[in-house]
PDB file of N, CA and C in Angstrom:
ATOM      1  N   UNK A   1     -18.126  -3.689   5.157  1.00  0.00           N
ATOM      2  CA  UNK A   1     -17.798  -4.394   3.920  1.00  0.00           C
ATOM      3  C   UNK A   1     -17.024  -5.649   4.274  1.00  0.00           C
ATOM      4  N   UNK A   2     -17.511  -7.203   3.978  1.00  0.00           N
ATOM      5  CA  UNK A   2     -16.951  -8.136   3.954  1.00  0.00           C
ATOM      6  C   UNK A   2     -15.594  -8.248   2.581  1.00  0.00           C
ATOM      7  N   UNK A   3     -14.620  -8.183   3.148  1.00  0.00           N
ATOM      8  CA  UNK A   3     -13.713  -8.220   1.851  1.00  0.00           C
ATOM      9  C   UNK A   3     -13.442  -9.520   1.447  1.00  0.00           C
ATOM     10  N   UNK A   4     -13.920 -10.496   2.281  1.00  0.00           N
ATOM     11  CA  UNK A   4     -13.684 -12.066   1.907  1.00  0.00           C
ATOM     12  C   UNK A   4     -14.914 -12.475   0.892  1.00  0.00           C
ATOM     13  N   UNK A   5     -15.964 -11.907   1.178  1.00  0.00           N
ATOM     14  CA  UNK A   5     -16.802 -12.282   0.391  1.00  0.00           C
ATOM     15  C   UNK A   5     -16.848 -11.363  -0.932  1.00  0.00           C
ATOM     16  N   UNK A   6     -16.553 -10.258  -1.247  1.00  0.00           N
ATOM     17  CA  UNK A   6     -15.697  -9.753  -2.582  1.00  0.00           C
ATOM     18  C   UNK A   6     -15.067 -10.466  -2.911  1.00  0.00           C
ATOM     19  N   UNK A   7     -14.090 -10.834  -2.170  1.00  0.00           N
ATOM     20  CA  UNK A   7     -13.003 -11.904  -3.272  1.00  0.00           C
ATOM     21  C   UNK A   7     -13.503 -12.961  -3.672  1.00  0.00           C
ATOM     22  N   UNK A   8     -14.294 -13.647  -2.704  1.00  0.00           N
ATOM     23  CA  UNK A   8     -15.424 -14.777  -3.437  1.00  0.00           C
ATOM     24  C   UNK A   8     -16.002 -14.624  -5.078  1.00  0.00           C
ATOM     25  N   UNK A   9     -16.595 -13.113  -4.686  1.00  0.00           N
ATOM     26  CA  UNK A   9     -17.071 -12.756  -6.321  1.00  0.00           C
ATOM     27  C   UNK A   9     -16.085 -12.438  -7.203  1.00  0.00           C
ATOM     28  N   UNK A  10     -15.274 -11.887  -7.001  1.00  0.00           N
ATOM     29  CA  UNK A  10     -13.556 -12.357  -7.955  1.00  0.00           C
ATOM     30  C   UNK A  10     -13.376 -13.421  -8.203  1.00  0.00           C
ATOM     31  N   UNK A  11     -13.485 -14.480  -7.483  1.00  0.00           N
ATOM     32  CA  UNK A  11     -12.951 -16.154  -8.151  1.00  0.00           C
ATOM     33  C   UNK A  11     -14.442 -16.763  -8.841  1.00  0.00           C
ATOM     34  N   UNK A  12     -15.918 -16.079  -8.413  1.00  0.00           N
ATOM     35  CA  UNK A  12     -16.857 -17.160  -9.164  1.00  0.00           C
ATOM     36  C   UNK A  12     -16.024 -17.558 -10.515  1.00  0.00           C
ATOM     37  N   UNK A  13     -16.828 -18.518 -10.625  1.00  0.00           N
ATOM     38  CA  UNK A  13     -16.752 -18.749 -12.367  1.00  0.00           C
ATOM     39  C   UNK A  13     -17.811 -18.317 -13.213  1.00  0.00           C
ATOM     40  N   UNK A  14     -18.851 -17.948 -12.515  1.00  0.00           N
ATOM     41  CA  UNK A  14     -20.040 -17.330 -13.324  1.00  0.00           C
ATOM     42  C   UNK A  14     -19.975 -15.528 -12.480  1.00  0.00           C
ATOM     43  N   UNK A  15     -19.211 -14.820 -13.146  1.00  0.00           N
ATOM     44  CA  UNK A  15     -18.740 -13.740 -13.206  1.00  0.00           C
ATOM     45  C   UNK A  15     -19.984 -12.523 -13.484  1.00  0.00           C
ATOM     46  N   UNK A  16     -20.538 -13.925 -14.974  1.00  0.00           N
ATOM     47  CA  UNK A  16     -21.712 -12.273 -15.342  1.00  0.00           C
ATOM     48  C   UNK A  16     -22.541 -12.131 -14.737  1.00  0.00           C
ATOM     49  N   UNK A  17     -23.256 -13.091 -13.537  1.00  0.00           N
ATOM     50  CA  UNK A  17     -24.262 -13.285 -12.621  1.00  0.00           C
ATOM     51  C   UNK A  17     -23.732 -11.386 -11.805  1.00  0.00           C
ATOM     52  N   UNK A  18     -22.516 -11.627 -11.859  1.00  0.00           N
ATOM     53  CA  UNK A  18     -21.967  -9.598 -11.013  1.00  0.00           C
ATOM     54  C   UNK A  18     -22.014  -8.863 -11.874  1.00  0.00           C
ATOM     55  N   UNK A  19     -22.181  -8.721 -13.294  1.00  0.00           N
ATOM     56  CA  UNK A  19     -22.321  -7.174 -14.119  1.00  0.00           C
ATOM     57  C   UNK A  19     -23.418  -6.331 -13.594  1.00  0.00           C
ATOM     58  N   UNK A  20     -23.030  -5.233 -13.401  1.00  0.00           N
ATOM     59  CA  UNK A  20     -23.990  -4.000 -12.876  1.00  0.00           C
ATOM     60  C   UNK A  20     -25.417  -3.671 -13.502  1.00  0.00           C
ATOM     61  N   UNK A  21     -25.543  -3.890 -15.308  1.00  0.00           N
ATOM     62  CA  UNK A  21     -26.360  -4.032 -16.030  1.00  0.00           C
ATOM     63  C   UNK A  21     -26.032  -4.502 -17.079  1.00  0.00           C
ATOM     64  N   UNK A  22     -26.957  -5.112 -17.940  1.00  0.00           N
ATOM     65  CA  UNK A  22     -27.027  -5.628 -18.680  1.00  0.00           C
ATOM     66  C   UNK A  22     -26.124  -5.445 -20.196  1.00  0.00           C
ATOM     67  N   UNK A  23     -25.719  -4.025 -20.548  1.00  0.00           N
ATOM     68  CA  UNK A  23     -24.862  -3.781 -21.287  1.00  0.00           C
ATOM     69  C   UNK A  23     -23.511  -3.605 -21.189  1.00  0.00           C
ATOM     70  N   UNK A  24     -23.226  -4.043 -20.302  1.00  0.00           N
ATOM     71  CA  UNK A  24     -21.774  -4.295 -19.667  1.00  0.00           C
ATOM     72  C   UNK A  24     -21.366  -5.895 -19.684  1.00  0.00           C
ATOM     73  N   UNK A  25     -20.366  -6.260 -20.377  1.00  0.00           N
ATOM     74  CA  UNK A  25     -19.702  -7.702 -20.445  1.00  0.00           C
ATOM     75  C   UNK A  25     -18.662  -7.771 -19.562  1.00  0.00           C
ATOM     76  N   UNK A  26     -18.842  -8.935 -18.377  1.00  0.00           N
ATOM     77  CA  UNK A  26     -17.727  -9.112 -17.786  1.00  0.00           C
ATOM     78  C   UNK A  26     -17.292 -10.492 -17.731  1.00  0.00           C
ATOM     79  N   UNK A  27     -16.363 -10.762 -17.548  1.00  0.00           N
ATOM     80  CA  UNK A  27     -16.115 -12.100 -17.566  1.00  0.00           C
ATOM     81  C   UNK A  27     -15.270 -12.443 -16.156  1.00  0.00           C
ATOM     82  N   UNK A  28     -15.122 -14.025 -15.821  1.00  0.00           N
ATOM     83  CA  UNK A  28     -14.330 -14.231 -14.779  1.00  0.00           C
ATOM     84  C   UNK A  28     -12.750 -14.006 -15.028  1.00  0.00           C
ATOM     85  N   UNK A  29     -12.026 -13.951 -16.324  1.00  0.00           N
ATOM     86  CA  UNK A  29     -11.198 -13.809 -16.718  1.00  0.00           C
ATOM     87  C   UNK A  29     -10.665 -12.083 -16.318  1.00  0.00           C
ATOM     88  N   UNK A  30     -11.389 -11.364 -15.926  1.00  0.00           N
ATOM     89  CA  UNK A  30     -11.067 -10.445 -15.816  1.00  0.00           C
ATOM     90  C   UNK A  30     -11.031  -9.698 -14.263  1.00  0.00           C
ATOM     91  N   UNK A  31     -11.779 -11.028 -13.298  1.00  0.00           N
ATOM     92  CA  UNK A  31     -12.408 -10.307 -11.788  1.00  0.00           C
ATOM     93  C   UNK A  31     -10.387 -10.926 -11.496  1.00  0.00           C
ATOM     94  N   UNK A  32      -9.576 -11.312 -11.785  1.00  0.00           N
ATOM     95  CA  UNK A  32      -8.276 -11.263 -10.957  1.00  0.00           C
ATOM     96  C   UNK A  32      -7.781 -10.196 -10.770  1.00  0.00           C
ATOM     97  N   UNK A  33      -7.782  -9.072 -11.162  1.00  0.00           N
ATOM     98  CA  UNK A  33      -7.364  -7.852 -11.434  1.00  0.00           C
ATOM     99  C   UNK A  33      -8.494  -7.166 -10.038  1.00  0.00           C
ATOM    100  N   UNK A  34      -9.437  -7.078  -9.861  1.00  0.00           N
ATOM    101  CA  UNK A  34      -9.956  -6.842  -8.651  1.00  0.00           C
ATOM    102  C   UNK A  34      -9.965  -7.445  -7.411  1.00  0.00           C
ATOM    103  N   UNK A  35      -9.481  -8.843  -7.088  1.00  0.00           N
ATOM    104  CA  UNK A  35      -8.757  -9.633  -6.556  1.00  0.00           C
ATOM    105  C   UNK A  35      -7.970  -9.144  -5.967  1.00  0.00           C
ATOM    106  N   UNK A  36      -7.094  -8.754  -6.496  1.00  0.00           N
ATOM    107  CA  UNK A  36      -5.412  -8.587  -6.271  1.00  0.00           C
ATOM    108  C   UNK A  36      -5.664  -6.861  -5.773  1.00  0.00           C
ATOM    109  N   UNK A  37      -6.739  -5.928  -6.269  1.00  0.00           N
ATOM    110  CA  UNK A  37      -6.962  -5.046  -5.490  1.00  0.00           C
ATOM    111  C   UNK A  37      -7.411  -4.955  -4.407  1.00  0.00           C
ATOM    112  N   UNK A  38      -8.331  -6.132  -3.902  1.00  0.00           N
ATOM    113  CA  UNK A  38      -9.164  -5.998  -2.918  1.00  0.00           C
ATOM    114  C   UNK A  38      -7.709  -6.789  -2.039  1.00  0.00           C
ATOM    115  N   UNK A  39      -6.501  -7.239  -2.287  1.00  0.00           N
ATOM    116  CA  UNK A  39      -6.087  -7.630  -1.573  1.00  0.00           C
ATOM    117  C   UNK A  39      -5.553  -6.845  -1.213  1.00  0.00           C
ATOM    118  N   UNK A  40      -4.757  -5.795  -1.628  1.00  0.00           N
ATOM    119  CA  UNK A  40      -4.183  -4.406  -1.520  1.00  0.00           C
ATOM    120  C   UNK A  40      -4.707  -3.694  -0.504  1.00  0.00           C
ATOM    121  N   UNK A  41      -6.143  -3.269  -0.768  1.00  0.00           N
ATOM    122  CA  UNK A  41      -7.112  -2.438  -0.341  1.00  0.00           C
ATOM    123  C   UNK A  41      -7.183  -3.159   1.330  1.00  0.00           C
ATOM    124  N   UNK A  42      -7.145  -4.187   1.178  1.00  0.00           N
ATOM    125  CA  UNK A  42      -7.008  -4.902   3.139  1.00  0.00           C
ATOM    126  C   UNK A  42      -5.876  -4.673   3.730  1.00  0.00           C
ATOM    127  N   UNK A  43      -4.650  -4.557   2.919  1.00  0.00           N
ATOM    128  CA  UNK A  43      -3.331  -4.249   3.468  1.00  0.00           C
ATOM    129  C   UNK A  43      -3.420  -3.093   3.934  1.00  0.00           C
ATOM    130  N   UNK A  44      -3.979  -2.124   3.048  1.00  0.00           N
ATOM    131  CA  UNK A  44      -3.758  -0.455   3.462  1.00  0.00           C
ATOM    132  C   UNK A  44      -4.732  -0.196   5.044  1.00  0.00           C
ATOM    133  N   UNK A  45      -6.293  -1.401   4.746  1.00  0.00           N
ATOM    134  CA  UNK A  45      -6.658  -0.409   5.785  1.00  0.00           C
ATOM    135  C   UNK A  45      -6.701  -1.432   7.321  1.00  0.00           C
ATOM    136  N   UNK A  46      -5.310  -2.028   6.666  1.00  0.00           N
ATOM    137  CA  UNK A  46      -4.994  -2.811   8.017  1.00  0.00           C
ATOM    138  C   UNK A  46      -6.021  -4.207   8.448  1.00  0.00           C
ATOM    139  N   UNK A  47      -6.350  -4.692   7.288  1.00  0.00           N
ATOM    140  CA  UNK A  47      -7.399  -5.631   7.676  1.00  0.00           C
ATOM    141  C   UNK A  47      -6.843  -7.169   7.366  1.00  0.00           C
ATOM    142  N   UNK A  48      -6.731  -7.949   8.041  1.00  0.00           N
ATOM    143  CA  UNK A  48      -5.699  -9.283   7.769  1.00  0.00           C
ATOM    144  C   UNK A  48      -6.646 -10.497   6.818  1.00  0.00           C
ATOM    145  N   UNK A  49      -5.469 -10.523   6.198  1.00  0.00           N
ATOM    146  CA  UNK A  49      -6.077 -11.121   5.257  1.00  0.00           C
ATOM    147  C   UNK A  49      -5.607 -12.980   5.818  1.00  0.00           C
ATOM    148  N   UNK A  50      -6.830 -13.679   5.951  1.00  0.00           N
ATOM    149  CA  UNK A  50      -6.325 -14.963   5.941  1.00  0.00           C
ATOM    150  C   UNK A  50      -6.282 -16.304   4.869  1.00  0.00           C
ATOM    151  N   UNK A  51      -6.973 -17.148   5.585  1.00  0.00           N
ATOM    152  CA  UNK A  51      -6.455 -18.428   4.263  1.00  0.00           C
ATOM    153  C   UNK A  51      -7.709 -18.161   3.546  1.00  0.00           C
ATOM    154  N   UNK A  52      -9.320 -18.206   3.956  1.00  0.00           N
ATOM    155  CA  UNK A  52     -10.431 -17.747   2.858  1.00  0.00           C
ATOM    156  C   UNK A  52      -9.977 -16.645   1.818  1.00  0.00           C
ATOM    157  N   UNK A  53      -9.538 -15.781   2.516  1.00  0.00           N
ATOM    158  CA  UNK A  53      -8.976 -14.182   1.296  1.00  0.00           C
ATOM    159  C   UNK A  53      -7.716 -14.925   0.525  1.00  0.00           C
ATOM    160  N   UNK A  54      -6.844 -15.373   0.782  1.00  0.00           N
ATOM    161  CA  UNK A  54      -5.842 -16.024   0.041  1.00  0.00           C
ATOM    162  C   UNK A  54      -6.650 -17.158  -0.928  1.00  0.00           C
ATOM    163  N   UNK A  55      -7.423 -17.727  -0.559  1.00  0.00           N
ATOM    164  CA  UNK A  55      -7.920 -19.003  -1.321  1.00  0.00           C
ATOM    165  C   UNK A  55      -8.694 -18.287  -2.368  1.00  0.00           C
ATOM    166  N   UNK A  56      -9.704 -17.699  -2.046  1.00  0.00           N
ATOM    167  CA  UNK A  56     -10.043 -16.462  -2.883  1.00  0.00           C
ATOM    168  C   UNK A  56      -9.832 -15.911  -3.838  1.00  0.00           C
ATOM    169  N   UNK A  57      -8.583 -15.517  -4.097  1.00  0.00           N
ATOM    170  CA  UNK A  57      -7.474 -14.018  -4.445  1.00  0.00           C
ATOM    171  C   UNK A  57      -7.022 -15.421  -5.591  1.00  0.00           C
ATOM    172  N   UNK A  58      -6.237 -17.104  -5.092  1.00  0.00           N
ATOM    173  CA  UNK A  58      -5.796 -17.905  -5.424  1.00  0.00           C
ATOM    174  C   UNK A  58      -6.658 -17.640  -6.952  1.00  0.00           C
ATOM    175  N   UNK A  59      -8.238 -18.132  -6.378  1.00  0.00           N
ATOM    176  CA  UNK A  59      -9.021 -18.869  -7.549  1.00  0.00           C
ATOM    177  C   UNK A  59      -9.639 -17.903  -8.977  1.00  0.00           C
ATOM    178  N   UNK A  60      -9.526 -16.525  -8.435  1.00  0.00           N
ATOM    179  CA  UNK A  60      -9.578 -15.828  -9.038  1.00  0.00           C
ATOM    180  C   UNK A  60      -8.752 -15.573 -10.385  1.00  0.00           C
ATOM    181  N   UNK A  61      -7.156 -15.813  -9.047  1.00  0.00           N
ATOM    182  CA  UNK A  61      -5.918 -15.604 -10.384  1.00  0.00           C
ATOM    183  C   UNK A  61      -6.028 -17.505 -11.854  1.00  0.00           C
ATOM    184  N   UNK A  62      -6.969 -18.122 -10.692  1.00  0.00           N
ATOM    185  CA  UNK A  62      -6.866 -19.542 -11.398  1.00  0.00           C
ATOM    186  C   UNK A  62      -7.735 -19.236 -12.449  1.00  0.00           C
ATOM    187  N   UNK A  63      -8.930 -18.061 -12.393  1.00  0.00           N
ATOM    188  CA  UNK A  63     -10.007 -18.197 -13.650  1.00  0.00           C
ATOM    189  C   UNK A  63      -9.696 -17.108 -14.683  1.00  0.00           C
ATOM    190  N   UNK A  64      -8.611 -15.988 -14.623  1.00  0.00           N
ATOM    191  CA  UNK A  64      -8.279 -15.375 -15.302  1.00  0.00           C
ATOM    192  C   UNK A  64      -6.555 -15.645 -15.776  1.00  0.00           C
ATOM    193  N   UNK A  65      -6.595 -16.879 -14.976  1.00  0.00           N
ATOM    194  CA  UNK A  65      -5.156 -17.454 -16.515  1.00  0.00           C
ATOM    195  C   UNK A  65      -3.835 -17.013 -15.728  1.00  0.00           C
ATOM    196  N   UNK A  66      -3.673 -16.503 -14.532  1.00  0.00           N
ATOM    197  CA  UNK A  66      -2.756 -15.655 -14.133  1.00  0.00           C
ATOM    198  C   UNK A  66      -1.953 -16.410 -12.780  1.00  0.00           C
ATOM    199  N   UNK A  67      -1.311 -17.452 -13.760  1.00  0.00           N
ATOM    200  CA  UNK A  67      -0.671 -18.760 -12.713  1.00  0.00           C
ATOM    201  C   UNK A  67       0.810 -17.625 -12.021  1.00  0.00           C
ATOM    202  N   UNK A  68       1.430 -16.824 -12.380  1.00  0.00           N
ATOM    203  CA  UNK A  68       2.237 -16.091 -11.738  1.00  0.00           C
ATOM    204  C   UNK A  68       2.241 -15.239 -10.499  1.00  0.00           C
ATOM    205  N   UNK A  69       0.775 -14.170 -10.394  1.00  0.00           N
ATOM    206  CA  UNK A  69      -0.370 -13.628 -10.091  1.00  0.00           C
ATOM    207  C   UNK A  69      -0.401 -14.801  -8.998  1.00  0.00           C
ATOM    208  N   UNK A  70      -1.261 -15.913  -9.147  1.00  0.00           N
ATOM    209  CA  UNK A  70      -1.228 -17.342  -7.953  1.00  0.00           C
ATOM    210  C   UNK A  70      -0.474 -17.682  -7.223  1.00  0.00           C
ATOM    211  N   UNK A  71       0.927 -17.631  -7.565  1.00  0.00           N
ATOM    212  CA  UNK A  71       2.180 -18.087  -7.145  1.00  0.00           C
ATOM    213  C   UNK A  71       2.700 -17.335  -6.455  1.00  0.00           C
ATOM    214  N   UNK A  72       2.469 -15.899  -6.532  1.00  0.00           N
ATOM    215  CA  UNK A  72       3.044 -14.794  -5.433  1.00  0.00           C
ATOM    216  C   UNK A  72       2.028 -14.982  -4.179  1.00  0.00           C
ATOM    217  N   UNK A  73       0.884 -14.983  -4.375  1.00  0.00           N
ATOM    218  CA  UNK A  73       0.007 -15.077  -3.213  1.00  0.00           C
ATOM    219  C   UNK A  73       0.318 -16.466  -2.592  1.00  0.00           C
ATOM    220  N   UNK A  74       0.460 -17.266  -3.333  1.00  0.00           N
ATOM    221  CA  UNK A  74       0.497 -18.588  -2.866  1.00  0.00           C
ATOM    222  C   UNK A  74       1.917 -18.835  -1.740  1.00  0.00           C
ATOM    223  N   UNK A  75       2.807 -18.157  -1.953  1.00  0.00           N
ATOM    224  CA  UNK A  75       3.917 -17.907  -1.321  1.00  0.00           C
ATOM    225  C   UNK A  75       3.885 -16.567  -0.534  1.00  0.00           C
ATOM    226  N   UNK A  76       2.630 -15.623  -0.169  1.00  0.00           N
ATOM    227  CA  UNK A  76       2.863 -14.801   0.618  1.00  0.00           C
ATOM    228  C   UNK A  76       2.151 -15.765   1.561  1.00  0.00           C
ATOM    229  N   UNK A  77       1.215 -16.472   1.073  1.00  0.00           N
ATOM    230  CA  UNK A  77       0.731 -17.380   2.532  1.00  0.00           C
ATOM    231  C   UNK A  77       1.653 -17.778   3.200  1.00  0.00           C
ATOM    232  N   UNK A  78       2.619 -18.557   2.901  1.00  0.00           N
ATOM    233  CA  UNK A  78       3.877 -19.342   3.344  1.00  0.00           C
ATOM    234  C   UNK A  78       4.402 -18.382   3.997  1.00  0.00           C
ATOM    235  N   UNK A  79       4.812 -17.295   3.671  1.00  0.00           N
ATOM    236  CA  UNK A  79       5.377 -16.235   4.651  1.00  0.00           C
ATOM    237  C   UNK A  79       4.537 -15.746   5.575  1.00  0.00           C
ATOM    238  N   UNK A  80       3.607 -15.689   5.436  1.00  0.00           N
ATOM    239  CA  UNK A  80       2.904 -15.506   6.736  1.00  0.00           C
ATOM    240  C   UNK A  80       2.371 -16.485   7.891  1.00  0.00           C
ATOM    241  N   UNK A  81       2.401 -17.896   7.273  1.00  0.00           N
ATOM    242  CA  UNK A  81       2.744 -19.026   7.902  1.00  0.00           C
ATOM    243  C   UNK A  81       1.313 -19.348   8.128  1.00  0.00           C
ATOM    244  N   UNK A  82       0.296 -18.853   7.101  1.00  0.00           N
ATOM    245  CA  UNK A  82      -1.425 -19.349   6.747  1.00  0.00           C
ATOM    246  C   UNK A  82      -1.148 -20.460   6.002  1.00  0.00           C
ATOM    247  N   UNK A  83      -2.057 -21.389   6.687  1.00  0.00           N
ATOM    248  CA  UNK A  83      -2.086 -23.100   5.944  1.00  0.00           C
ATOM    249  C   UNK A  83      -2.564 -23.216   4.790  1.00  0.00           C
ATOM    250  N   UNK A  84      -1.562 -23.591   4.242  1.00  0.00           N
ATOM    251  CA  UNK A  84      -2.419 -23.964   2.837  1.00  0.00           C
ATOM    252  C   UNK A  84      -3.167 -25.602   2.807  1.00  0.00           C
ATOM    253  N   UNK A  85      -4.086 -25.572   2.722  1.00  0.00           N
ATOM    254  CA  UNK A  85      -4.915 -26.845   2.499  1.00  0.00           C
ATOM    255  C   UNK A  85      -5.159 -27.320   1.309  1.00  0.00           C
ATOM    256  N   UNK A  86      -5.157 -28.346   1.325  1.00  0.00           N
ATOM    257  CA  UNK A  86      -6.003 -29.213  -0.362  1.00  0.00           C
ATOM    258  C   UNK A  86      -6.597 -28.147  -1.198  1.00  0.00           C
ATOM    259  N   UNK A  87      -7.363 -27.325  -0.744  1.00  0.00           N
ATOM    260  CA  UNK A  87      -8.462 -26.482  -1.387  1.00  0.00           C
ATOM    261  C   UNK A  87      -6.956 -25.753  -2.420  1.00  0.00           C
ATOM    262  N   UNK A  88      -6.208 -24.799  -1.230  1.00  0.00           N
ATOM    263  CA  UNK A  88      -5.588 -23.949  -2.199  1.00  0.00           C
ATOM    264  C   UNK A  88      -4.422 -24.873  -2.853  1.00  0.00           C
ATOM    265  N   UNK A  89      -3.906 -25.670  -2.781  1.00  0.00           N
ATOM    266  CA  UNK A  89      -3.089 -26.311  -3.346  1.00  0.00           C
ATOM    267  C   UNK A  89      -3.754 -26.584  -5.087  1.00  0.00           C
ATOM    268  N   UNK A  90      -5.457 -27.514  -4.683  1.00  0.00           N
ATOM    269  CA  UNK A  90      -5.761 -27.715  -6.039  1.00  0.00           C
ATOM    270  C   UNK A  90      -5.977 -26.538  -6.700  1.00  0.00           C
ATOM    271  N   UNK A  91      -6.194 -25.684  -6.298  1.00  0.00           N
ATOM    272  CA  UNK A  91      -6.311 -24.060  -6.755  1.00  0.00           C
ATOM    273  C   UNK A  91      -5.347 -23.608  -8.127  1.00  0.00           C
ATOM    274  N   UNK A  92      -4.597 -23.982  -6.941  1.00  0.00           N
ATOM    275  CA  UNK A  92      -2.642 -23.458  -7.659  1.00  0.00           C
ATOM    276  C   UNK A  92      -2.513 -24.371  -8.908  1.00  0.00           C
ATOM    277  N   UNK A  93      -2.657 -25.568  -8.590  1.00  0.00           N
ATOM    278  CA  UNK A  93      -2.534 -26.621  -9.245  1.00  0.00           C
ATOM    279  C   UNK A  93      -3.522 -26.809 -10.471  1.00  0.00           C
ATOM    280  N   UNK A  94      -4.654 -26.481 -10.508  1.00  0.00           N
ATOM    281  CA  UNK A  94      -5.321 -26.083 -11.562  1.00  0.00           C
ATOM    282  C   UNK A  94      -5.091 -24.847 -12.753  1.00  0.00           C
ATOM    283  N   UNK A  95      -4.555 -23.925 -11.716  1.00  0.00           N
ATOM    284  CA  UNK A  95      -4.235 -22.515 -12.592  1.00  0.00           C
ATOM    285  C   UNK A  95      -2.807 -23.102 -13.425  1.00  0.00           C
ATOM    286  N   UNK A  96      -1.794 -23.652 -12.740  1.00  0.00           N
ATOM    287  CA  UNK A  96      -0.539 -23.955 -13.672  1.00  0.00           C
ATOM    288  C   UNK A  96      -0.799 -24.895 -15.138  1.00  0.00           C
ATOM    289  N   UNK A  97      -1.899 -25.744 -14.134  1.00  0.00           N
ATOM    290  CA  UNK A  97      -2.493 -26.546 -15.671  1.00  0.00           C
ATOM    291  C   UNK A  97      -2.910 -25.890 -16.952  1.00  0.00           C
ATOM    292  N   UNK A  98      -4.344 -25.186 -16.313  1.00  0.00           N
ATOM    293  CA  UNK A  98      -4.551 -24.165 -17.456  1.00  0.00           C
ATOM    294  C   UNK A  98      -3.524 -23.617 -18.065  1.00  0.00           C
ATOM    295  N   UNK A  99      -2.834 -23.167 -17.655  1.00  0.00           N
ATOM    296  CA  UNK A  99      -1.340 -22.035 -18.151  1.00  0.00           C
ATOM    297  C   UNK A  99      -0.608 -23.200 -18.577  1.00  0.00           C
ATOM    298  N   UNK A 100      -0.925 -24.423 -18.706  1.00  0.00           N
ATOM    299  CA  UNK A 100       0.439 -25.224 -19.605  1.00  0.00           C
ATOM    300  C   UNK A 100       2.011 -25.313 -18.935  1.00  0.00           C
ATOM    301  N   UNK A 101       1.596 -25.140 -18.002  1.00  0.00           N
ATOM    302  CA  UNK A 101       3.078 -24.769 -17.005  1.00  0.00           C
ATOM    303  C   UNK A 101       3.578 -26.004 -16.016  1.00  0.00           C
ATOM    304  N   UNK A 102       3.586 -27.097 -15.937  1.00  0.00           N
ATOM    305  CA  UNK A 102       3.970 -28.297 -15.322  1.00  0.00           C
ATOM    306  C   UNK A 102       5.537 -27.827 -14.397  1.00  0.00           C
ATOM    307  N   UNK A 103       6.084 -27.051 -14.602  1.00  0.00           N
ATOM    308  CA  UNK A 103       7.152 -26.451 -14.059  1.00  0.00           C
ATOM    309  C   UNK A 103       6.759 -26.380 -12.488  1.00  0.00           C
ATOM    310  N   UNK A 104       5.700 -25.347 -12.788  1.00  0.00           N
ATOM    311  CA  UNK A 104       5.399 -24.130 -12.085  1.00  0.00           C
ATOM    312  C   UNK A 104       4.646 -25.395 -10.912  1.00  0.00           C
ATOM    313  N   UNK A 105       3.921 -26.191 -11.614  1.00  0.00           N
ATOM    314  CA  UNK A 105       3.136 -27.047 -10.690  1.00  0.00           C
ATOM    315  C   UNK A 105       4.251 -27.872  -9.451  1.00  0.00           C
ATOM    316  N   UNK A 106       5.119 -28.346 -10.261  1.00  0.00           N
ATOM    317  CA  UNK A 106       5.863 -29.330  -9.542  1.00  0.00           C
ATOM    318  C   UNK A 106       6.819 -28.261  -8.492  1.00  0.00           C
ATOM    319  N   UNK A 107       6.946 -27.466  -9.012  1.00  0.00           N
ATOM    320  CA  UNK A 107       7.279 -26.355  -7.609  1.00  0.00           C
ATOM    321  C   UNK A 107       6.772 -25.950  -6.392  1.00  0.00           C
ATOM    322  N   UNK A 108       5.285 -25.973  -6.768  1.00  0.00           N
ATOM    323  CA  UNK A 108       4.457 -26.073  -5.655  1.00  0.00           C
ATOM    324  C   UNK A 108       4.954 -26.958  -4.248  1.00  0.00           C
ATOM    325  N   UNK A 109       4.917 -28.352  -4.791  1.00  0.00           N
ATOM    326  CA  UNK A 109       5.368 -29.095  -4.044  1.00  0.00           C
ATOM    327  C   UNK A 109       6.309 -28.952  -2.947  1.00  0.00           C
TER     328      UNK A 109
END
């Protein structure tokens, strides 16, 4: 099991392209919550998570609204001393927007 490419399907933005069948509604608003498990799920079975799984995990929390959710990951990178690049920065920086949070953005910094 690629867990980087799971988290990929956590951040699409076209979410329902992954519903199992057809009578099931999912949205991207909702794959952060599996995100944040699949990030879990690498911790337990010892599998390192780097800047793709962080960027990932990021865009996920960016399409389900969850700029707080962003901000913890975004700062476990920093503690683990994984680069954050342009990519995850605009990431972060997009999710605080959505969320109306200019605070949160200029903290980044």
């Amino acid at each position: 099991l690629n867990c980087n490419a799971v988290l990929d399907c956590c951040g699409a933005e076209d979410a329902q392209s992954l519903k199992p069948e057809p009578s099931r509604k999912r949205t991207a608003k909702g794959q952060w919550q599996a995100a944040l498990s699949m990030m879990t799920h690498m911790a337990s079975i010892r599998s390192c998570a780097n800047e793709a799984s962080y960027l990932s995990a990021i865009g996920a929390c960016d399409q389900g609204l969850q700029y707080e959710r962003g901000i913890q990951l975004f700062r476990e990178m920093r503690g683990l001393q994984l680069e954050q690049d342009a990519k995850c920065y605009n990431a972060m920086l997009s999710c605080c927007t959505k969320c109306h949070n200019w605070r949160a953005a200029l903290g980044l910094l």
